[in-house]
C-alpha atoms as a PDB file:
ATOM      1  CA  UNK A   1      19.425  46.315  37.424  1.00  0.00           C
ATOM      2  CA  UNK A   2      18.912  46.753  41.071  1.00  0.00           C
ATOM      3  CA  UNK A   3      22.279  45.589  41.796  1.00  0.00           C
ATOM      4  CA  UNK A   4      23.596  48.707  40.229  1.00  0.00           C
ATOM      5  CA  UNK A   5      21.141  51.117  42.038  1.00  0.00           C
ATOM      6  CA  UNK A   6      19.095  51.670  38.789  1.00  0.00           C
ATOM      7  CA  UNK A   7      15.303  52.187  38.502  1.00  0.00           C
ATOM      8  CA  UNK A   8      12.934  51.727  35.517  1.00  0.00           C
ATOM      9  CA  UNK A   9      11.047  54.688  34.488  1.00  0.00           C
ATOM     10  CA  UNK A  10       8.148  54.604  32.510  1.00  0.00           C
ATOM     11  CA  UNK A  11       9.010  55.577  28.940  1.00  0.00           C
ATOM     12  CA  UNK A  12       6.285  57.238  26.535  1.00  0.00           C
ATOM     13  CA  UNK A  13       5.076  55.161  24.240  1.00  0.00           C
ATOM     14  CA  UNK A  14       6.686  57.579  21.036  1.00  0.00           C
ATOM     15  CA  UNK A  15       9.639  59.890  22.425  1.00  0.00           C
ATOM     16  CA  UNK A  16      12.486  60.065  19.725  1.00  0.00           C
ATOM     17  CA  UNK A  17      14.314  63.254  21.313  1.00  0.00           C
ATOM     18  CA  UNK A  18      15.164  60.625  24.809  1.00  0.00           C
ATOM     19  CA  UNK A  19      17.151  58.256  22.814  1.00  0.00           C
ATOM     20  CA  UNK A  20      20.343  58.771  24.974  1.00  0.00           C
ATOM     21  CA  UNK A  21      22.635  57.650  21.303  1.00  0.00           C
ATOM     22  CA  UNK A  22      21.021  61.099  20.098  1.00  0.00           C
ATOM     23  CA  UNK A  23      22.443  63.681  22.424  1.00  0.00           C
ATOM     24  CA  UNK A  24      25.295  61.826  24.310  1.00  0.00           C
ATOM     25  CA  UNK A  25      26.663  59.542  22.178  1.00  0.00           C
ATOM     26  CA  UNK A  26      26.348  60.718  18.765  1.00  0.00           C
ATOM     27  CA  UNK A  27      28.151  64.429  19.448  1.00  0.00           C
ATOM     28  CA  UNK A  28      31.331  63.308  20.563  1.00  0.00           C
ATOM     29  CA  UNK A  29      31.149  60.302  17.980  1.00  0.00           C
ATOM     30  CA  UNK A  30      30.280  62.765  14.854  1.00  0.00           C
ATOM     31  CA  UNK A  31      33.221  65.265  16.300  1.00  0.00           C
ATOM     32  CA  UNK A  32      35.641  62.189  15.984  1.00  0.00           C
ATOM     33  CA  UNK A  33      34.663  61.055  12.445  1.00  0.00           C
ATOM     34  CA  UNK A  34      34.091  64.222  11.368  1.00  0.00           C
ATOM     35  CA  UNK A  35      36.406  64.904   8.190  1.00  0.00           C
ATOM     36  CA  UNK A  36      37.512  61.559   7.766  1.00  0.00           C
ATOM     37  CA  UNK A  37      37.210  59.554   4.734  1.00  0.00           C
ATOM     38  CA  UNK A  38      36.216  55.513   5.693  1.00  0.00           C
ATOM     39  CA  UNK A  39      36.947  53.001   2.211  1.00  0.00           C
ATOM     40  CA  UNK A  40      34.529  50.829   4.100  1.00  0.00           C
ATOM     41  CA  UNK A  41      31.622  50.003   6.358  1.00  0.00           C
ATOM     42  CA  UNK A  42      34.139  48.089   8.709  1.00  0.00           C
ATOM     43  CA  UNK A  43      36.654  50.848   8.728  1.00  0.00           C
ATOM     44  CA  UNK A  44      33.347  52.882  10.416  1.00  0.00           C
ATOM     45  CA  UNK A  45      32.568  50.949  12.798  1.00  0.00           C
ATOM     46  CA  UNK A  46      36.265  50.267  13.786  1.00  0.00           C
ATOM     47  CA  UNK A  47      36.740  53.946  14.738  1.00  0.00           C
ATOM     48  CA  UNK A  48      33.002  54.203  16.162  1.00  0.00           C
ATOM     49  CA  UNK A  49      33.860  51.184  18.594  1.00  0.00           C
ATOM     50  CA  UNK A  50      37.752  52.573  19.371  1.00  0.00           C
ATOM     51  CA  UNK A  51      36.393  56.019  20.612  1.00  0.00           C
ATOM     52  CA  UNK A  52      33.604  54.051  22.667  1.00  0.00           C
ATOM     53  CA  UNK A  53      36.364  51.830  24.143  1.00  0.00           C
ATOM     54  CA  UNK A  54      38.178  55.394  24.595  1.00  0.00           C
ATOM     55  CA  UNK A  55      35.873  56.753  26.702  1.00  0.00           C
ATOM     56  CA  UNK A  56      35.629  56.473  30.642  1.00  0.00           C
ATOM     57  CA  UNK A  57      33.181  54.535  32.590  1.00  0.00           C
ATOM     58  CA  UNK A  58      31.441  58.126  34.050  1.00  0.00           C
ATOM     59  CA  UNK A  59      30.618  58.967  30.592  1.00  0.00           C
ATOM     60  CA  UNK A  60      28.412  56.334  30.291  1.00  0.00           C
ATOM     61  CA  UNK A  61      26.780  56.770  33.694  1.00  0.00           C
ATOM     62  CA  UNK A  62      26.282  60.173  33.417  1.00  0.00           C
ATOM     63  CA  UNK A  63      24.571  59.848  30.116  1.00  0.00           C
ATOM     64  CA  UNK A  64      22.433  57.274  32.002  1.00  0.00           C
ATOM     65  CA  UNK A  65      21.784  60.191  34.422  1.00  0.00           C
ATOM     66  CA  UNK A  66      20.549  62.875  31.824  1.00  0.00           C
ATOM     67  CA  UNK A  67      18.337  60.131  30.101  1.00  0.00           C
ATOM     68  CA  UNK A  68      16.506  59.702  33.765  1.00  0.00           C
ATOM     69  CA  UNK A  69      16.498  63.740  34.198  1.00  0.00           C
ATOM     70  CA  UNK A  70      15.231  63.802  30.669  1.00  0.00           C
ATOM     71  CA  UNK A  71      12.417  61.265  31.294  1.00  0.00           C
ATOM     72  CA  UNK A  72      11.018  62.520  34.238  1.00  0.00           C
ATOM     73  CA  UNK A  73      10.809  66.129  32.684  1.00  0.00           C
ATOM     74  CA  UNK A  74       9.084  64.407  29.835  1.00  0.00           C
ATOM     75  CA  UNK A  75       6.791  62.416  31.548  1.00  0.00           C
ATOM     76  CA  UNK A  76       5.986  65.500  34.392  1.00  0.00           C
ATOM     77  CA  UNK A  77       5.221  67.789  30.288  1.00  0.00           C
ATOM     78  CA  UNK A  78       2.679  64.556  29.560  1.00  0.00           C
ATOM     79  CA  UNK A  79       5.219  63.978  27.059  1.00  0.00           C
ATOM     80  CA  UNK A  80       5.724  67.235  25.471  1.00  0.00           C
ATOM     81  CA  UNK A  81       8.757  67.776  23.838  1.00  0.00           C
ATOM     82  CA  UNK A  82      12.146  67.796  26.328  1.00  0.00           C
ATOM     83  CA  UNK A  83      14.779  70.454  25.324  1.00  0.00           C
END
């Protein structure tokens, strides 16, 4: 991942508030869906991959960004919870 000017962080071993699907991808996903009715599992993941084809490239970078803000707090709070 060098190539694209990314670095590894450690991660802590257990740390289920730094998933980056929790608090980047899944708000804007659950606004879209949000009071529509799906017949089937297909139909779901149709309009889950549509508004992630939707969406620009610097949404996903700067997601990538807050994860790496988020980790460092995380790791500087011994891995204390991360607001």
């Amino acid at each position: 991942m060098a190539y694209l000017d990314f670095h590894s962080l450690d991660h802590p071993p257990h740390s289920p508030h730094l998933a980056p699907s929790d608090y980047h991808l899944f708000p804007g996903l659950k606004k879209e869906l949000k009071g529509r009715h799906f017949s089937s599992d297909a139909e779901v993941i149709a309009a889950a991959e549509t508004w992630l084809d939707g969406q620009y490239s610097d949404f996903f970078l700067s997601g990538l960004q807050k994860l790496e803000q988020r980790a460092k707090k995380c790791i500087e709070l011994l891995g204390d919870y991360v607001e």
